[in-house]
Protein backbone atom coordinates (compact mmCIF):
# COMPACT_ATOMS: atom_id res chain seq x y z
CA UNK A 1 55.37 -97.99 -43.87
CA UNK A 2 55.62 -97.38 -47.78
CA UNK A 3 58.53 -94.85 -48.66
CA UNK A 4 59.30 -95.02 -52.13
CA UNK A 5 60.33 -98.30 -53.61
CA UNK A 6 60.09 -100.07 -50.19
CA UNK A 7 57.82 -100.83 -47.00
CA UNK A 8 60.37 -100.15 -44.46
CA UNK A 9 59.02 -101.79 -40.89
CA UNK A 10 58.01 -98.25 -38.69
CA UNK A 11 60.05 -100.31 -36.22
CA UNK A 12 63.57 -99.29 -38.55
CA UNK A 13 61.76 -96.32 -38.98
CA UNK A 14 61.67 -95.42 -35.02
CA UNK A 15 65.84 -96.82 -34.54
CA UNK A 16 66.73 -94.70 -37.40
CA UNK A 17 64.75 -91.06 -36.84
CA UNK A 18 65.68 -91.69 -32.99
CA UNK A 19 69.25 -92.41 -33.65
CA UNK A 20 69.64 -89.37 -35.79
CA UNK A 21 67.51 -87.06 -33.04
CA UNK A 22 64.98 -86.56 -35.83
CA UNK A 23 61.41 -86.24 -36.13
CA UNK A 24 59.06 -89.41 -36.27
CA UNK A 25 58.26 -90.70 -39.96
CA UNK A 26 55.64 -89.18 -41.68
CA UNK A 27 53.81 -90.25 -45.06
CA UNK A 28 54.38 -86.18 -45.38
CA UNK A 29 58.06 -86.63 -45.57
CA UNK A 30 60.02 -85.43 -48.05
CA UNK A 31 61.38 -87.53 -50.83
CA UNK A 32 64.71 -86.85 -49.73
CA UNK A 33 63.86 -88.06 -46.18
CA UNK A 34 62.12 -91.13 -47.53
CA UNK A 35 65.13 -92.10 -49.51
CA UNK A 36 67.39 -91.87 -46.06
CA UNK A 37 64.89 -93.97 -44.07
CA UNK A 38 65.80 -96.64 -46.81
CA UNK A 39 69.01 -96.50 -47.22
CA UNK A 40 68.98 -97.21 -43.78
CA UNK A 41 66.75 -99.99 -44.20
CA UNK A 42 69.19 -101.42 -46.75
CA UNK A 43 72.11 -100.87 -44.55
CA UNK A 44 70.77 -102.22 -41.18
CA UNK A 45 68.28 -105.17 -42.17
CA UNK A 46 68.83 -105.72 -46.11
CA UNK A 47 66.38 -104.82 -48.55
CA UNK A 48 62.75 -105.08 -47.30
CA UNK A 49 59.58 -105.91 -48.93
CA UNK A 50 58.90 -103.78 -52.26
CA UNK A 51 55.76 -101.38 -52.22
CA UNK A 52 53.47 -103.01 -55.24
CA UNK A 53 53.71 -101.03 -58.73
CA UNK A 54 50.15 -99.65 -58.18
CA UNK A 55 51.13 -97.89 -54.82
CA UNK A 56 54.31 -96.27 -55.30
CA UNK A 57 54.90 -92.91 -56.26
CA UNK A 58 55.25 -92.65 -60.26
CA UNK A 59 57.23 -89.35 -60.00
CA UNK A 60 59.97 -90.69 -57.11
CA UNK A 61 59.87 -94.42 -58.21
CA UNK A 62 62.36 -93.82 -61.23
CA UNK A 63 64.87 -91.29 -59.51
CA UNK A 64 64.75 -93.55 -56.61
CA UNK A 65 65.65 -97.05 -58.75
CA UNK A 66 68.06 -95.11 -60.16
CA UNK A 67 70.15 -94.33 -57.08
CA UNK A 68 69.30 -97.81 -55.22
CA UNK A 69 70.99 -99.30 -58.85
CA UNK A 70 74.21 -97.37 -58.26
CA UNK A 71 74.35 -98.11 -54.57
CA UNK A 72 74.21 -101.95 -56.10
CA UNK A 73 77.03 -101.45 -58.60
CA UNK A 74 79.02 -100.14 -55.83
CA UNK A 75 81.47 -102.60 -54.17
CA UNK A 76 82.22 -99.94 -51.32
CA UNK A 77 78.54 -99.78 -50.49
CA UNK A 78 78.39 -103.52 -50.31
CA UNK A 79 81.43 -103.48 -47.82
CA UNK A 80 79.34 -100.53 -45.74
CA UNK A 81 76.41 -102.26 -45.58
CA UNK A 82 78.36 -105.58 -43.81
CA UNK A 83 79.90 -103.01 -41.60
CA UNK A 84 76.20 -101.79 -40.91
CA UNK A 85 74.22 -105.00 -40.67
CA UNK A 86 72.32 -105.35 -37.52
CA UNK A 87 73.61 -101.85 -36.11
CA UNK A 88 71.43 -99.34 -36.11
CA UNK A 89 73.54 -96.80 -34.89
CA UNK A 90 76.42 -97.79 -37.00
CA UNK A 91 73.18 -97.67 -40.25
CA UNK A 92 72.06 -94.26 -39.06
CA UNK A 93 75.62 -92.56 -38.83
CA UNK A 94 76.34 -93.83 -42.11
CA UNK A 95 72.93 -92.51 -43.57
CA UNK A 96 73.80 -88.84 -41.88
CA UNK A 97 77.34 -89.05 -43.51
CA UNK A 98 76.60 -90.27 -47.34
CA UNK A 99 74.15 -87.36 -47.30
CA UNK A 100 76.40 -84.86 -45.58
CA UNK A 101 79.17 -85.97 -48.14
CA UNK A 102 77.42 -86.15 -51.42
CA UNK A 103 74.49 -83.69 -53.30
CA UNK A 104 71.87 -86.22 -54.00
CA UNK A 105 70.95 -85.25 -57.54
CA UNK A 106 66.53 -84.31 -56.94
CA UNK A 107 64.03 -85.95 -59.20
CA UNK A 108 63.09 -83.18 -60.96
CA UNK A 109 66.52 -83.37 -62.57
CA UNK A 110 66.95 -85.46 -65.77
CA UNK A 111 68.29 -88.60 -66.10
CA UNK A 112 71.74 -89.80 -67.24
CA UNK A 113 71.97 -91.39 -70.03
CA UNK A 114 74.96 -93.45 -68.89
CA UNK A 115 73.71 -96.95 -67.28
CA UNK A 116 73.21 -96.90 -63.33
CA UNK A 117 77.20 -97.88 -61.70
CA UNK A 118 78.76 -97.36 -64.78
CA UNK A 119 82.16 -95.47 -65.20
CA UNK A 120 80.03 -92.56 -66.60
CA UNK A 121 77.73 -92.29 -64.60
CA UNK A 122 77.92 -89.01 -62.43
CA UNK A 123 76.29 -90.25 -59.49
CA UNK A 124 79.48 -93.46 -59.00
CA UNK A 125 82.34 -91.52 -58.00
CA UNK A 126 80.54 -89.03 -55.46
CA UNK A 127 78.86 -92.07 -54.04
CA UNK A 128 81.85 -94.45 -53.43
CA UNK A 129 83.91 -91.25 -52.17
CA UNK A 130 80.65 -90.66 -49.62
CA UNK A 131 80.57 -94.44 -48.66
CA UNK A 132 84.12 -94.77 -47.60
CA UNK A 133 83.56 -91.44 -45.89
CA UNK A 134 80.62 -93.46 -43.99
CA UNK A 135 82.44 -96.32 -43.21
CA UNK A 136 85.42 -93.92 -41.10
CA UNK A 137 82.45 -92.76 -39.41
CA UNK A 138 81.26 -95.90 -38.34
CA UNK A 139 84.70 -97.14 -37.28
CA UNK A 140 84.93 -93.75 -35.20
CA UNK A 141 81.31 -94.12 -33.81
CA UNK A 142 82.58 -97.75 -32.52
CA UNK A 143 85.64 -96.08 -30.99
CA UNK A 144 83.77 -93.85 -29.61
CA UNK A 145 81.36 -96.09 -27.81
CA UNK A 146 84.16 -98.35 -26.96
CA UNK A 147 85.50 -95.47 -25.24
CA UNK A 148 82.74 -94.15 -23.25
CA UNK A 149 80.88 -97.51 -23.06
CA UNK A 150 81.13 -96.92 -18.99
CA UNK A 151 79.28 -93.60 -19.36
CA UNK A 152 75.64 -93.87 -19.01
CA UNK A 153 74.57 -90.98 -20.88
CA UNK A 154 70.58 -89.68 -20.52
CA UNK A 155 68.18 -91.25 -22.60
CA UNK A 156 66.92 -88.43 -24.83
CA UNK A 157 63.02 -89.58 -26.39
CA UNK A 158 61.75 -87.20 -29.25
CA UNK A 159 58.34 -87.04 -28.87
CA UNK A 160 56.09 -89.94 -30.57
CA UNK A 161 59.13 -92.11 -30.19
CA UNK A 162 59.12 -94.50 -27.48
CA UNK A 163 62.01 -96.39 -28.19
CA UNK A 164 63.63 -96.71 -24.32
CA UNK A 165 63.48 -100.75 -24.30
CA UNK A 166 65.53 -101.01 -27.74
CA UNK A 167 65.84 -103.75 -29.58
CA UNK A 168 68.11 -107.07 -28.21
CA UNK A 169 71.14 -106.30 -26.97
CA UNK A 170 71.16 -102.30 -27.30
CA UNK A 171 71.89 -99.86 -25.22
CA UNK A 172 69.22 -96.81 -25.97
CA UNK A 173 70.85 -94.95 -23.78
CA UNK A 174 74.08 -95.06 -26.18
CA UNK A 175 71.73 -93.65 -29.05
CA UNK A 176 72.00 -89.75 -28.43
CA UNK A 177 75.76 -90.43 -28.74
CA UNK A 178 76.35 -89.67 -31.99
CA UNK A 179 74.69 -86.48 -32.14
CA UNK A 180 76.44 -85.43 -29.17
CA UNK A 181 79.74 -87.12 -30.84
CA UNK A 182 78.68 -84.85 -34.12
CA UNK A 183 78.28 -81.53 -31.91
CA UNK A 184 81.17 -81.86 -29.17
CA UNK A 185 84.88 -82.00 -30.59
CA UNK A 186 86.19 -82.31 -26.91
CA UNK A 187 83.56 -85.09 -26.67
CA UNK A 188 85.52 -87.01 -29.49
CA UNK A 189 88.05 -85.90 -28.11
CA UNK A 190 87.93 -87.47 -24.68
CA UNK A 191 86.45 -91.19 -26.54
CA UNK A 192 89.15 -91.62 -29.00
CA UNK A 193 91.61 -91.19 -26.17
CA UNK A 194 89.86 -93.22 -23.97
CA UNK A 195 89.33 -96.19 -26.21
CA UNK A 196 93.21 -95.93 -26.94
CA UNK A 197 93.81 -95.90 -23.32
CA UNK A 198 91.51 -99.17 -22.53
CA UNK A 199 93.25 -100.98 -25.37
CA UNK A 200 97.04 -100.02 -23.81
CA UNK A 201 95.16 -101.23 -20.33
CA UNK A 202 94.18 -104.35 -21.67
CA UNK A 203 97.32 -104.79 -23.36
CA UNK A 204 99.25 -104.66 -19.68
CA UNK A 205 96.60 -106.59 -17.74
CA UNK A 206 97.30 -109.70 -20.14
CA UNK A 207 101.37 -109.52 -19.18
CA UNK A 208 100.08 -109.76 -15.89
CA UNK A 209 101.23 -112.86 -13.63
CA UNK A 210 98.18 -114.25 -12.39
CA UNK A 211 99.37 -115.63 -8.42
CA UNK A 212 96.84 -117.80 -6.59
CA UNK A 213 95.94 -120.79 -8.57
CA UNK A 214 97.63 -122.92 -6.32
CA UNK A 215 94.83 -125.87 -4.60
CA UNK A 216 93.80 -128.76 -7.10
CA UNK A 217 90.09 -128.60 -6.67
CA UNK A 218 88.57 -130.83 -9.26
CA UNK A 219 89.42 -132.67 -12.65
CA UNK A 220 88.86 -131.44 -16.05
CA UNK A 221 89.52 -131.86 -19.46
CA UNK A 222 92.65 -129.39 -21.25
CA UNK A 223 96.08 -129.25 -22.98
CA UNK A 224 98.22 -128.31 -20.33
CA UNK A 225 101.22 -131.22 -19.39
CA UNK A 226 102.04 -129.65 -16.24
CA UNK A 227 98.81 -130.20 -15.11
CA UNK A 228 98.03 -133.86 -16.40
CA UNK A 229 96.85 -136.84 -14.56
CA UNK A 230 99.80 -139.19 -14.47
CA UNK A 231 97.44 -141.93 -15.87
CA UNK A 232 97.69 -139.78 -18.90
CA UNK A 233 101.18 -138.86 -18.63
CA UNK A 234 101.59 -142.94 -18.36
CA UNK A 235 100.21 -143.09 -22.45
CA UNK A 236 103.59 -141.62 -23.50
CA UNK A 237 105.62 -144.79 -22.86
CA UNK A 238 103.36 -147.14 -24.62
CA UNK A 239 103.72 -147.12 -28.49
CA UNK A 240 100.02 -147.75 -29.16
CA UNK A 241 98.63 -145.22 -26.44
CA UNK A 242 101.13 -142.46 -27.49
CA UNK A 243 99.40 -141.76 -30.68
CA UNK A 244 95.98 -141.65 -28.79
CA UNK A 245 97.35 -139.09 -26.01
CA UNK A 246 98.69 -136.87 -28.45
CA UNK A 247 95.13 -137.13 -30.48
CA UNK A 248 94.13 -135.88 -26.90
CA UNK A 249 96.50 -133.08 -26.67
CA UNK A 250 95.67 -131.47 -29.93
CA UNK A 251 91.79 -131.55 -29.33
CA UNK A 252 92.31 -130.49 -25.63
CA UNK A 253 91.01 -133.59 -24.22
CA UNK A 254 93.83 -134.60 -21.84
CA UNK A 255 92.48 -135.01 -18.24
CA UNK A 256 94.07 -132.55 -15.90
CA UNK A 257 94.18 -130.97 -12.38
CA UNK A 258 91.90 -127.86 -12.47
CA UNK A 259 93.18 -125.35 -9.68
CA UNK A 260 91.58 -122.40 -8.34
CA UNK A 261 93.16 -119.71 -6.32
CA UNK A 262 92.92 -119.28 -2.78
CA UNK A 263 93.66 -115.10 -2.84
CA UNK A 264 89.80 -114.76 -2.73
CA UNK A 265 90.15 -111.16 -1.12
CA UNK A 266 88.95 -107.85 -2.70
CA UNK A 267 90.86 -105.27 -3.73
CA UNK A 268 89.88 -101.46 -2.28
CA UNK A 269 88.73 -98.19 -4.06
CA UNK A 270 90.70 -97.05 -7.07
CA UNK A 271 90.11 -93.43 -6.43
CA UNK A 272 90.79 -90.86 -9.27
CA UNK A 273 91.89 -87.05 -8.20
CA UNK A 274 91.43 -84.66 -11.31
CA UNK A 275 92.90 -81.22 -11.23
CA UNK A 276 89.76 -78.99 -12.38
CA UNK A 277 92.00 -75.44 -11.72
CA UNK A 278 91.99 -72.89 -14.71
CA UNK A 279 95.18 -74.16 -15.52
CA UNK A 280 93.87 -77.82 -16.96
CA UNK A 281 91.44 -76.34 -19.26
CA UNK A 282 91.74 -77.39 -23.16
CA UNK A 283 94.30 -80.58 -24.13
CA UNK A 284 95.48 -81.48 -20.41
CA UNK A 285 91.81 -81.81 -19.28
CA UNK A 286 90.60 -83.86 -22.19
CA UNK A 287 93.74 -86.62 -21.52
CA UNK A 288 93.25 -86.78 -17.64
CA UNK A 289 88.90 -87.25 -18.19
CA UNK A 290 89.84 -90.06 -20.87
CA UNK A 291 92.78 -91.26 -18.64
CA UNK A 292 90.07 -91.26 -15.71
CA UNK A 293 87.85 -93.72 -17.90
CA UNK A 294 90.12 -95.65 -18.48
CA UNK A 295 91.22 -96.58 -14.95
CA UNK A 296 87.50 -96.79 -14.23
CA UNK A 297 87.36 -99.80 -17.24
CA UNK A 298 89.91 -101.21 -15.21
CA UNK A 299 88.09 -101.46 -11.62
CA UNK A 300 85.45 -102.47 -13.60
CA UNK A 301 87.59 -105.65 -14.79
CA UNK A 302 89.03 -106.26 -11.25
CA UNK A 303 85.71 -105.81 -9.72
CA UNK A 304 86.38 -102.62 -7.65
CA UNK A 305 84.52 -99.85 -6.77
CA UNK A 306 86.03 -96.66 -8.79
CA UNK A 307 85.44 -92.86 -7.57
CA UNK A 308 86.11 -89.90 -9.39
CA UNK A 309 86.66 -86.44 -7.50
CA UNK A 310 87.21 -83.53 -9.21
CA UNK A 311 88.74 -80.47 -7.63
CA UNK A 312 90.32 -77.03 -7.65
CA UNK A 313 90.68 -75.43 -4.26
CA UNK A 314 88.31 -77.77 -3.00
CA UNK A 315 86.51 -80.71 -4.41
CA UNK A 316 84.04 -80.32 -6.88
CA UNK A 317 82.64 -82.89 -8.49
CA UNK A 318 82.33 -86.20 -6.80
CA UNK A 319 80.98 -89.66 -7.99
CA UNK A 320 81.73 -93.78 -6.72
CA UNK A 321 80.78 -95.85 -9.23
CA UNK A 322 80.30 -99.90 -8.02
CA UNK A 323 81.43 -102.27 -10.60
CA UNK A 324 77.77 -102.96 -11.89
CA UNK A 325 77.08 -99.26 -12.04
CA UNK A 326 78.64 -96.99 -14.97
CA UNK A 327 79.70 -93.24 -14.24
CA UNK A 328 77.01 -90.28 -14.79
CA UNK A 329 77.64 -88.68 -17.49
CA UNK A 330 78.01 -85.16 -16.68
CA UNK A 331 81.26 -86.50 -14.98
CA UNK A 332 82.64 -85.43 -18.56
CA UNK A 333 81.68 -82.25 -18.59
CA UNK A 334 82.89 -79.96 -15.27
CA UNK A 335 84.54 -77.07 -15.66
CA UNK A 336 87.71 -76.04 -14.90
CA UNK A 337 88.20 -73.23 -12.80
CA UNK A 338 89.83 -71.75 -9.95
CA UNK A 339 93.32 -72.96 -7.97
CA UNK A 340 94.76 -75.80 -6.79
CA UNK A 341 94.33 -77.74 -3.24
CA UNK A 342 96.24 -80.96 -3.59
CA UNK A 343 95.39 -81.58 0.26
CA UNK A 344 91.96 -81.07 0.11
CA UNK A 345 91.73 -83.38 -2.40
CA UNK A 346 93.56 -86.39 -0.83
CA UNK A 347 92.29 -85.61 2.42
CA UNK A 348 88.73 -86.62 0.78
CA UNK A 349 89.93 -89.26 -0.82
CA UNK A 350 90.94 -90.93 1.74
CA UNK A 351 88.10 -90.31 3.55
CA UNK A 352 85.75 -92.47 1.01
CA UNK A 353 88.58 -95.09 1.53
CA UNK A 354 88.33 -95.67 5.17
CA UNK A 355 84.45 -95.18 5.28
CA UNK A 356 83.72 -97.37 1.90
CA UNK A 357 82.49 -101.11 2.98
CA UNK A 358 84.55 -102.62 0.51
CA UNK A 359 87.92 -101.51 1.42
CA UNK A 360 89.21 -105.30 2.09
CA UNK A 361 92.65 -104.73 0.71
CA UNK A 362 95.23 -102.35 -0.90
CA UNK A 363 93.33 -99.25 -2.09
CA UNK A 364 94.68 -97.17 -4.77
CA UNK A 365 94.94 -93.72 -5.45
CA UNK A 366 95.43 -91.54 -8.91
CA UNK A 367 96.22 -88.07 -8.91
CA UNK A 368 96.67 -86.05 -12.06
CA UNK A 369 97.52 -82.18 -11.88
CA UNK A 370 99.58 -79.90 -13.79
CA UNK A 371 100.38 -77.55 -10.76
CA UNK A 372 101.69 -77.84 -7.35
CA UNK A 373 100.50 -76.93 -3.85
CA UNK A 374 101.32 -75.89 -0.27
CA UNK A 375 102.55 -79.24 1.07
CA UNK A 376 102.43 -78.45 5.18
CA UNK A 377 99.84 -81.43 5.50
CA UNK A 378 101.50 -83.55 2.67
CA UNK A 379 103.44 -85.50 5.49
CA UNK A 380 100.51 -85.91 7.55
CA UNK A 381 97.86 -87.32 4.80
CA UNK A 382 101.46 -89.79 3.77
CA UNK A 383 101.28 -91.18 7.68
CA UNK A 384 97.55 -91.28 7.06
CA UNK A 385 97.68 -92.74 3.68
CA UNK A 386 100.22 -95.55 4.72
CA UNK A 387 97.79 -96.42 7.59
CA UNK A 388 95.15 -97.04 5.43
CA UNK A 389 97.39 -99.47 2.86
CA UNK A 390 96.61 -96.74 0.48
CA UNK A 391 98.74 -96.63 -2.82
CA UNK A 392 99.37 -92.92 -3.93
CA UNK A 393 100.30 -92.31 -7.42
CA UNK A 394 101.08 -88.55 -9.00
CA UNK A 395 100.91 -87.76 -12.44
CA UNK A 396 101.92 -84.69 -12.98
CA UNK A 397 100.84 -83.06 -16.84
CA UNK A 398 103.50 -80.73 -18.15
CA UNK A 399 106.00 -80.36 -15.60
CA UNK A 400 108.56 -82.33 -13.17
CA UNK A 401 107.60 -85.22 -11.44
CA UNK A 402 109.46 -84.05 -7.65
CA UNK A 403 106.69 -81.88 -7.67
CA UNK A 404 104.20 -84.00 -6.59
CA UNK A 405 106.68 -86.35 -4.17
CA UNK A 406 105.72 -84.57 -1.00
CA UNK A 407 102.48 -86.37 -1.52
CA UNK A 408 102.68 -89.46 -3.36
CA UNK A 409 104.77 -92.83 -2.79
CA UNK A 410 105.31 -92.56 -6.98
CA UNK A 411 105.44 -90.03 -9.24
CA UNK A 412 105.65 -89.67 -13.18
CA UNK A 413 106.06 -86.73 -15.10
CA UNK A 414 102.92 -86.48 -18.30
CA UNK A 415 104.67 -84.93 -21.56
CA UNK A 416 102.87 -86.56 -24.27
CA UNK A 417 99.20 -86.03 -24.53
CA UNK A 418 98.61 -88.38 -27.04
CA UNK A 419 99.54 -92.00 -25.48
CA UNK A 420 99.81 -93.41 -22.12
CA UNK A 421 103.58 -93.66 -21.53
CA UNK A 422 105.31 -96.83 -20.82
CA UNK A 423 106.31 -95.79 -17.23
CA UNK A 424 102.97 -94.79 -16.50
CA UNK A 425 100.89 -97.22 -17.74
CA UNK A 426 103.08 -100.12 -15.78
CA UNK A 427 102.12 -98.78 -11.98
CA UNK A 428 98.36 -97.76 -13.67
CA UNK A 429 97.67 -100.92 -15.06
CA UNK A 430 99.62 -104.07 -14.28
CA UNK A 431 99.14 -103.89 -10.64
């Protein structure tokens, strides 16, 4: 479809308007529109096919070069459009921000006499200051998404659009995110903290001691001594074959024992307990939602089912989510409100535990509150808990951990909203 100086594929056209929750292209547009549509084009796919002289608009064609020339001077919109390439959400949040951060001079005014790039010319500074501008915002769109990747959020279609398949290996569903991500500061809130939460979980899960690989099930090729063939480990004493075995070593060609574990059990439901009372809203409900996605990327690693239950004075919000399945997401978004029943919400918990068909081993459960609660059945749902080979972890946000004892077998006091503390992250993630 013929914008200004390029045909831009209506396919671009479609990721582009749908990622930005506009309208469809139109040959109606305005020129200001048609320039965004390729500067997307530029950043997403390269430079596309040029309209032919005798086609293109003779008013826009100049003020359009001229801009596309700086953009080529412009070492910081080479990096962004690297950062872009093949991303069409990453191409349409940058298009949104180097417009948002920048007045495009209009064609009707003149032309600078200064050469297109150059040190004088007034467009270069606004336009490198926009582009680095656009590349934070792509870093934090990809943060964002990292965060929330186990979200499945509603796929939004503007009319005339049609986009739902997406193009190889998208997620559609992932493109009303940065509109929502633009509009909701608890939103961003909730996906930095998230993403910085996987990355601490991943961090533990590699410490982790793996147990099991203990039976020697078949031969293969590798670099590890302890495991070769004593054939191989024969080479060594030879002069000649020494050489050859180390060759072997270094290009991981060494024949070895391969072993496989015999722990083939599955682990139980990691259930999560969020405190939704009045008393969570703001700062401490934004770090236990992104703490609760967190844990939920980590059943999703070890292949159990996660549920989230949300409660005051009773539960509110309830979800189980099977490791193929992502959570809903107006998880994110329930209110808080009300008082706090700490029973009420273990006693449901374990509940799902015992009745949940995949509850082969040790279940876990997470709870994270910032006030206490009448504990005459604590002792009771402990018994019950202990029956069930049910882990209880507290967390409790902003005050002392022996507040939350009566009910868990290990509690942890929250103080800094920012991070996943050391002590807490161990038990949450290494286990």
């Amino acid at each position: 479809m013929n914008r200004i100086l390029f045909d831009v594929s209506r396919w671009h056209l479609l990721l582009h308007r749908e990622h930005r929750q506009m309208p469809v292209a139109k040959d109606a547009d305005s020129h200001l529109l048609k320039l965004e549509d390729e500067l997307f084009e530029r950043l997403y796919a390269g430079e596309s096919d040029r309209v032919p002289a005798e086609r293109a608009n003779a008013a826009l064609r100049p003020w359009a070069e001229r801009f596309h020339a700086t953009c080529d001077a412009l070492p910081s919109f080479g990096r962004l459009a690297a950062e872009c390439r093949g991303d069409a959400a990453a191409a349409a949040a940058a298009v949104e921000t180097l417009l948002d951060e920048m007045d495009v001079p209009g064609p009707e005014e003149p032309s600078p006499a200064a050469p297109p790039g150059s040190s004088k010319d007034p467009v270069r500074r606004p336009l490198a200051a926009a582009c680095l501008e656009a590349s934070r915002a792509v870093e934090d769109l990809r943060d964002a998404t990292q965060g929330l990747a186990e979200v499945s959020f509603a796929v939004g279609q503007n009319p005339g659009t049609g986009t739902e398949a997406g193009a190889p290996g998208e997620r559609p569903e992932i493109r009303p995110l940065a509109v929502r991500l633009r509009d909701d500061a608890r939103l961003r809130r909730i996906a930095m903290l998230a993403g910085r939460f996987k990355r601490i979980a991943a961090s533990h899960r590699r410490q982790r001691v793996k147990h099991g690989a203990d039976e020697i099930t078949d031969v293969e090729q590798g670099a590890d001594l302890g495991r070769a063939l004593p054939a191989e480990l024969l080479r060594l004493s030879h002069p000649w074959l020494r050489l050859a075995f180390l060759r072997a070593l270094l290009e991981r060609q060494v024949l070895q024992y391969q072993l496989s574990g015999s722990d083939t059990l599955g682990r139980g439901p990691l259930v999560v307990l969020l405190d939704k009372s009045s008393s969570m809203a703001g700062l401490k409900d934004v770090w236990a939602t992104a703490l609760a996605l967190a844990l939920l990327d980590h059943a999703h690693t070890e292949r159990r089912p996660f549920v989230l239950l949300d409660f005051n004075y009773q539960v509110t919000y309830e979800a189980t989510v099977e490791p193929a399945d992502r959570l809903p997401y107006e998880a994110l978004f329930v209110g808080c409100t009300g008082g706090t029943s700490i029973g009420n919400a273990i006693d449901r918990g374990l509940e799902i535990i015992a009745t949940h068909p995949r509850a082969l081993r040790r279940s876990d459960l997470v709870l994270v509150t910032d006030g206490g609660s009448d504990i005459d059945t604590a002792a009771a749902l402990r018994e019950r808990a202990r029956a069930l080979d049910v882990s209880v972890l507290g967390l409790a946000i902003g005050m002392s951990a022996e507040v939350l004892t009566p009910w868990c077998d290990e509690a942890h006091g929250v103080a800094d909203l920012s991070t996943v503390q050391e002590n807490i992250a161990a038990p949450l993630f290494s286990s």
